[in-house]
Protein backbone atom coordinates (compact mmCIF):
# COMPACT_ATOMS: atom_id res chain seq x y z
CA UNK A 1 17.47 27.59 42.57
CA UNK A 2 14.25 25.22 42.91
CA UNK A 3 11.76 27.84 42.46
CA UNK A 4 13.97 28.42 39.21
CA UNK A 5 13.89 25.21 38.31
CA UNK A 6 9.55 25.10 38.58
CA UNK A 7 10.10 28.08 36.14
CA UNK A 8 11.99 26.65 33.88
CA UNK A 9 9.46 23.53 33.77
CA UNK A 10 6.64 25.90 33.56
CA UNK A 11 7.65 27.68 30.74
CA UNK A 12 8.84 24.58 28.90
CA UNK A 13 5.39 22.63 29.24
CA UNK A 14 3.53 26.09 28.33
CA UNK A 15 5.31 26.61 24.83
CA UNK A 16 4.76 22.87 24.82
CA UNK A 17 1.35 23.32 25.11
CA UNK A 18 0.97 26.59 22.99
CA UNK A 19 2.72 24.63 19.92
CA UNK A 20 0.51 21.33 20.28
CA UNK A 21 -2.63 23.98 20.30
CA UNK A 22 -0.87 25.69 17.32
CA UNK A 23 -0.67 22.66 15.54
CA UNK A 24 -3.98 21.52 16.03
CA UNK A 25 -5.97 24.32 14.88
CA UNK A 26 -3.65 25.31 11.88
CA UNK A 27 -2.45 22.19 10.27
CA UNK A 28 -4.50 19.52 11.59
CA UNK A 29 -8.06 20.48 10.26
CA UNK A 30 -8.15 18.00 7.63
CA UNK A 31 -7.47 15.11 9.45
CA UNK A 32 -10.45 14.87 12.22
CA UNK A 33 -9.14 11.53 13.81
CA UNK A 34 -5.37 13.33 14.59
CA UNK A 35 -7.04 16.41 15.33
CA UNK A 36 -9.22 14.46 18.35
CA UNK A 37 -5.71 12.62 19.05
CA UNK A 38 -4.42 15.90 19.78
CA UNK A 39 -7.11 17.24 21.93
CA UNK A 40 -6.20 14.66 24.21
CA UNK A 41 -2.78 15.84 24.54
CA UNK A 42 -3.68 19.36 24.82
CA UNK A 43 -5.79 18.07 27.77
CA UNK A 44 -3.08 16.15 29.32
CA UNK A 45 -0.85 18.85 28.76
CA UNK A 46 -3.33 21.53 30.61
CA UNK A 47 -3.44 19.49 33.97
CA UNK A 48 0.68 19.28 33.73
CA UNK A 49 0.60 22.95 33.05
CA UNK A 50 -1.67 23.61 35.71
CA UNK A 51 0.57 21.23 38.32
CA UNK A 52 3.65 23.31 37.90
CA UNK A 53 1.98 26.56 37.82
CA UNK A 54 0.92 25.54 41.26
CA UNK A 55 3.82 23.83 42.35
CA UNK A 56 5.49 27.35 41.31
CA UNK A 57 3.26 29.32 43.63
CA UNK A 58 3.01 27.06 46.11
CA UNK A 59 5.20 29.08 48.36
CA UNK A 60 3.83 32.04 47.55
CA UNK A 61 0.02 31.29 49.38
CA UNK A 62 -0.56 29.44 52.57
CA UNK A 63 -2.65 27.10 51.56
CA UNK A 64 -1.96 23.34 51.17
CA UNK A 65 -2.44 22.61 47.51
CA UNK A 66 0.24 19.37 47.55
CA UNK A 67 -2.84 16.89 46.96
CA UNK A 68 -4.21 19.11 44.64
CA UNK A 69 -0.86 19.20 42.69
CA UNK A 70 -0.21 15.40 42.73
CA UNK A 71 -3.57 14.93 41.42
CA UNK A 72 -3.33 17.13 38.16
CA UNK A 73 -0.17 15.63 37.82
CA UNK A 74 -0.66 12.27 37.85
CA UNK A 75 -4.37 12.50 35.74
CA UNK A 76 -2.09 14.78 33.18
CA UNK A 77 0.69 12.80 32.97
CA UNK A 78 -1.44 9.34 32.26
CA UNK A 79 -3.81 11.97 29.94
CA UNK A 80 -0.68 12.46 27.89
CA UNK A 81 1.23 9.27 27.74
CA UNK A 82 -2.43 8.06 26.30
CA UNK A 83 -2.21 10.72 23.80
CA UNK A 84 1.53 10.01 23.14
CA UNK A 85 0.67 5.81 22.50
CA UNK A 86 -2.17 6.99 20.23
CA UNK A 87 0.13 9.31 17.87
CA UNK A 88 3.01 6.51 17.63
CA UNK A 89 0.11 4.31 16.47
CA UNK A 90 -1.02 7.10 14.21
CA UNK A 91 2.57 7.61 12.81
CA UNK A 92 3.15 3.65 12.41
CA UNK A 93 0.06 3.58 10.31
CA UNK A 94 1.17 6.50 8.71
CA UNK A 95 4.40 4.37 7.66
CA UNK A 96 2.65 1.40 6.77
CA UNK A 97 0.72 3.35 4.15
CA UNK A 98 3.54 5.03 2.58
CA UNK A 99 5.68 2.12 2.66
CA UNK A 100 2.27 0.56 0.53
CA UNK A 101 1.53 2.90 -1.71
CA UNK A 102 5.90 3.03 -2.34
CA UNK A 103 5.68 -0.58 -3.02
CA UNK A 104 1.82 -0.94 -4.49
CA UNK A 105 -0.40 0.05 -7.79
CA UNK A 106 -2.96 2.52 -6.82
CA UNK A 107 -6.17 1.26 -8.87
CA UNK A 108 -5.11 -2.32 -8.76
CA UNK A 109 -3.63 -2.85 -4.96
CA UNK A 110 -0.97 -5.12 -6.92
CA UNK A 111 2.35 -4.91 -6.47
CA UNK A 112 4.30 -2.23 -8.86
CA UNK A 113 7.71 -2.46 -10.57
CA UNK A 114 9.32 -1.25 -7.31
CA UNK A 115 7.32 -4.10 -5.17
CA UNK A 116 8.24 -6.99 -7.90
CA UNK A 117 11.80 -5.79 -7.81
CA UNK A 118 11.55 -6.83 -3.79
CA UNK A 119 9.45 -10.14 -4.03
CA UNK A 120 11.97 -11.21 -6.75
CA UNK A 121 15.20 -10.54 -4.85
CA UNK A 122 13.27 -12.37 -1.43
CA UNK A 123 12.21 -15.22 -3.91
CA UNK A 124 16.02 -15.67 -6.03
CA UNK A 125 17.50 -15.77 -1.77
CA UNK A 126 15.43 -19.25 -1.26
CA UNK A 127 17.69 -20.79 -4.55
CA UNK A 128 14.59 -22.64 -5.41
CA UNK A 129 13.44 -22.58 -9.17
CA UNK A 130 9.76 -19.90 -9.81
CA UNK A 131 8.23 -19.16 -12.72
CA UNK A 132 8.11 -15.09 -14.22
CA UNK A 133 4.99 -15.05 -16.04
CA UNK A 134 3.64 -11.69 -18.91
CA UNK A 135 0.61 -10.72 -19.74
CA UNK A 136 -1.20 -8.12 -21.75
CA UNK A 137 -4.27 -7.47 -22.32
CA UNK A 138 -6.34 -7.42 -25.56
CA UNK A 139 -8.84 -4.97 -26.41
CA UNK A 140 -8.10 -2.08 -23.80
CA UNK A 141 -7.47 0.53 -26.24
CA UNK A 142 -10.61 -0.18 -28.26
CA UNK A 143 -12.34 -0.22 -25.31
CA UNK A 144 -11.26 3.33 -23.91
CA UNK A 145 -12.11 4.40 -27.33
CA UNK A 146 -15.85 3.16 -27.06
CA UNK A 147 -16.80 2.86 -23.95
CA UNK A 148 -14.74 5.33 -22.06
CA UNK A 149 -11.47 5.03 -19.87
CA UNK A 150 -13.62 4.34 -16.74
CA UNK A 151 -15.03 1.24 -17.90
CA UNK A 152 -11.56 0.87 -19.18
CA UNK A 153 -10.37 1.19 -15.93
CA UNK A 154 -13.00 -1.63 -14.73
CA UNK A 155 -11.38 -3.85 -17.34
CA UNK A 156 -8.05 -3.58 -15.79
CA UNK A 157 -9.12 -3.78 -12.55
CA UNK A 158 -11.44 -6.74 -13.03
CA UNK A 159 -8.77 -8.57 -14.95
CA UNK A 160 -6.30 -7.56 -12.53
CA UNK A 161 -8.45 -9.62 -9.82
CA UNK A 162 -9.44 -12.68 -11.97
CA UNK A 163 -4.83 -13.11 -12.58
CA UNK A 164 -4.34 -12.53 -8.01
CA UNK A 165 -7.19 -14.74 -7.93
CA UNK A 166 -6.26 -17.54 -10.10
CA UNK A 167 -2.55 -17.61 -8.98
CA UNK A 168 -4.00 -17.62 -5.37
CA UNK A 169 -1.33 -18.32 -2.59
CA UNK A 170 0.82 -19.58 -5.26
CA UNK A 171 2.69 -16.57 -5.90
CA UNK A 172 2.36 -12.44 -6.34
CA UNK A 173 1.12 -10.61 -9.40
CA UNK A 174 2.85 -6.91 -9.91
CA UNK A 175 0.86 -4.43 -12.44
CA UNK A 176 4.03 -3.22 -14.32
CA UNK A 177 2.16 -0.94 -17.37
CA UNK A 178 -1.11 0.46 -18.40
CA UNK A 179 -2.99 -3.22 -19.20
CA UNK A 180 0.51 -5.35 -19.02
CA UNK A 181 1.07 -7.87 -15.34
CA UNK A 182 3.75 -10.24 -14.14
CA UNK A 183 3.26 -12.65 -11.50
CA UNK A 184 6.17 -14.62 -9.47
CA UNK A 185 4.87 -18.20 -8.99
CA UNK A 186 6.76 -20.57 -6.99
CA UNK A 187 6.62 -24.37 -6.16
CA UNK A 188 4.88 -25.37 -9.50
CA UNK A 189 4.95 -27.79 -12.34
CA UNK A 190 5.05 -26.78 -15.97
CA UNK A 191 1.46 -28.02 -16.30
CA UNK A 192 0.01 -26.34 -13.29
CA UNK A 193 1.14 -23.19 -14.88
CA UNK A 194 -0.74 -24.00 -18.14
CA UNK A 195 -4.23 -24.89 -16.19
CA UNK A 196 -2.96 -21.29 -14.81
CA UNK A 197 -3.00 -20.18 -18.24
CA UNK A 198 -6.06 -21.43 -18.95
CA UNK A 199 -8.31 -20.24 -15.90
CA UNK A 200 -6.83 -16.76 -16.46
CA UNK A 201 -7.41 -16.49 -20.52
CA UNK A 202 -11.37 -18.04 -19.38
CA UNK A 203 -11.98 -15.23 -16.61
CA UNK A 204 -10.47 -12.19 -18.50
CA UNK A 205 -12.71 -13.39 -21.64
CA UNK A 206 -16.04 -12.70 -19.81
CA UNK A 207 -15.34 -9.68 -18.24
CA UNK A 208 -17.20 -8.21 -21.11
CA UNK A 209 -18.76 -11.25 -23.64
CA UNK A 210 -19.47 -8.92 -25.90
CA UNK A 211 -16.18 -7.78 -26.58
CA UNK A 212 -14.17 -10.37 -26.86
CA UNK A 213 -11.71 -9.46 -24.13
CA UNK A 214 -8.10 -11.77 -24.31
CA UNK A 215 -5.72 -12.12 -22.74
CA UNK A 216 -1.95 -13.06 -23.77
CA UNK A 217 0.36 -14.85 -21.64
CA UNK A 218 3.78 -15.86 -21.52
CA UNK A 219 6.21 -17.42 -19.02
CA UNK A 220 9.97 -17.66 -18.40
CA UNK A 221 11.78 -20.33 -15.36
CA UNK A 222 14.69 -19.13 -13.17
CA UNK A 223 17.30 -20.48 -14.04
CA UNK A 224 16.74 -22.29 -17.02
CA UNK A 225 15.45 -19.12 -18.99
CA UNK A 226 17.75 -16.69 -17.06
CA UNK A 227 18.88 -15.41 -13.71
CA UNK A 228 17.80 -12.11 -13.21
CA UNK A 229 14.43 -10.27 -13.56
CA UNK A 230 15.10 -8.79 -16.80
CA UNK A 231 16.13 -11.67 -18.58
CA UNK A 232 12.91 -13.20 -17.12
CA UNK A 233 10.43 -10.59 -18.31
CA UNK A 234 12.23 -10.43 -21.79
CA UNK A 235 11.42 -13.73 -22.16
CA UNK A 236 8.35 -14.41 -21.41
CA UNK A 237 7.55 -10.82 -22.90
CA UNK A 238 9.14 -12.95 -25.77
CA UNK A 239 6.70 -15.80 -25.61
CA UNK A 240 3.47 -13.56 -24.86
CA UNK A 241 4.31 -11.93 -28.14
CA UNK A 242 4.08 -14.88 -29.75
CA UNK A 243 1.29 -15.94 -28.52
CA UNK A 244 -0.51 -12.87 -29.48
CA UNK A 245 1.06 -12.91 -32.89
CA UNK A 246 0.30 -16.60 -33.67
CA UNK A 247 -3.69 -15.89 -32.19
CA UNK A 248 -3.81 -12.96 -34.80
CA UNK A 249 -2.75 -15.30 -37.78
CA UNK A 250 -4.94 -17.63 -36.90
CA UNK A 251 -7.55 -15.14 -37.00
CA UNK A 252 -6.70 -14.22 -40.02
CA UNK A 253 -6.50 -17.70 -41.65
CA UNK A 254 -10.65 -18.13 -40.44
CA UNK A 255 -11.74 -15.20 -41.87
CA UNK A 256 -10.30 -16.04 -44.82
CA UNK A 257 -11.69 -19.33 -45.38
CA UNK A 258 -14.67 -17.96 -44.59
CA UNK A 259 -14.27 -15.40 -47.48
């Protein structure tokens, strides 16, 4: 019944072992770091294997082999419980990342629609009062047009950085279309938000100076302009339109007094 039992164990750590070696050489080849992870379980894994094979035999040959034994076992068994901390380190990174990329915009490392959607709920649980505030950019089709989506793609990000960076630790900023952004700012007056404004419209304009890159913003207040993050984005969807309309008139009105 025990020498059963060492066979049972032996087979059970060799298919072990087979599989891990099967696994390394067939579906980890394109990540190197797992794939060296692994080795170190295979290793582990070979001094266990070895162990019970000689614990198996052990009655078989008259020799004393009981040191021998203890000592794969012990240097296979801390070989593997290395490996074994490693991999659950490997896997929570693995999590982080998706959980990131779930809750993150790719070429911006903003927040997306999904990630907002979170911040919002966390920030409407406090029952203090935050501003939602819109923007879109000016000028990013005519710039893909002339200059090519990857300096397109510069404009975004660029502008992207100058709207985190001016709203600093005040609040979060979530990339929610192509060249459109809404940030969540809490614990700020109705003024700070237009210096906001201002810092924001300043950066984005000399991204490029000579193409006259804007920026239009708009903002909403929970609760006065609604309670949930719809309402919020209509409105100050609302009041960035406006914006954008009533900068386009005024255009308008100085080129024709200049005509």
């Amino acid at each position: 019944m025990v020498w059963l039992s060492k066979l049972i164990i032996f087979l059970f750590v060799s298919f072990l072992l087979i599989y891990m070696i099967w696994i390394n050489y067939k579906v980890l080849n394109k990540f190197v770091y797992k794939k060296k992870i692994s080795v170190v379980g295979i290793s582990g894994l070979g001094l266990i294997l070895a162990a019970s094979f000689l614990d198996m035999i052990s009655n078989l040959i008259h020799i004393e082999i009981e040191n021998i034994i203890n000592i794969f076992l012990v240097i296979g068994v801390s070989i593997f419980v290395t490996y074994l901390i490693l991999w659950i380190n490997c896997i929570v990174k693995v999590i982080s990342t998706l959980n990131r990329n779930a809750n993150n915009d790719p070429m911006t490392g903003l927040y997306n629609r999904k990630g907002l959607e979170k911040v919002f709920e966390r920030k409407i649980s406090t029952g203090q009062a935050f501003f939602i505030m819109a923007f879109d950019l000016d000028k990013t089709k005519m710039i893909n047009d002339s200059l090519g989506h990857l300096v397109g793609d510069k404009y975004i990000i660029s502008s992207a950085r100058i709207i985190k960076n001016r709203i600093g630790k005040k609040g979060v900023v979530a990339r929610t279309g192509g060249d459109e952004f809404i940030a969540i700012i809490e614990n700020i007056s109705e003024k700070e938000i237009e210096n906001i404004k201002l810092s924001i419209k300043n950066g984005v304009s000399h991204i490029f100076s000579n193409q006259n890159t804007q920026v239009s913003i708009g903002y909403s207040k929970y609760t006065e302009d609604g309670i949930t993050l719809e309402d919020l984005m209509n409105i100050a969807d609302k009041r960035m339109y406006e914006e954008k309309r009533s900068r386009k008139e005024r255009l308008l009105d100085s080129q024709e007094n200049i005509i």
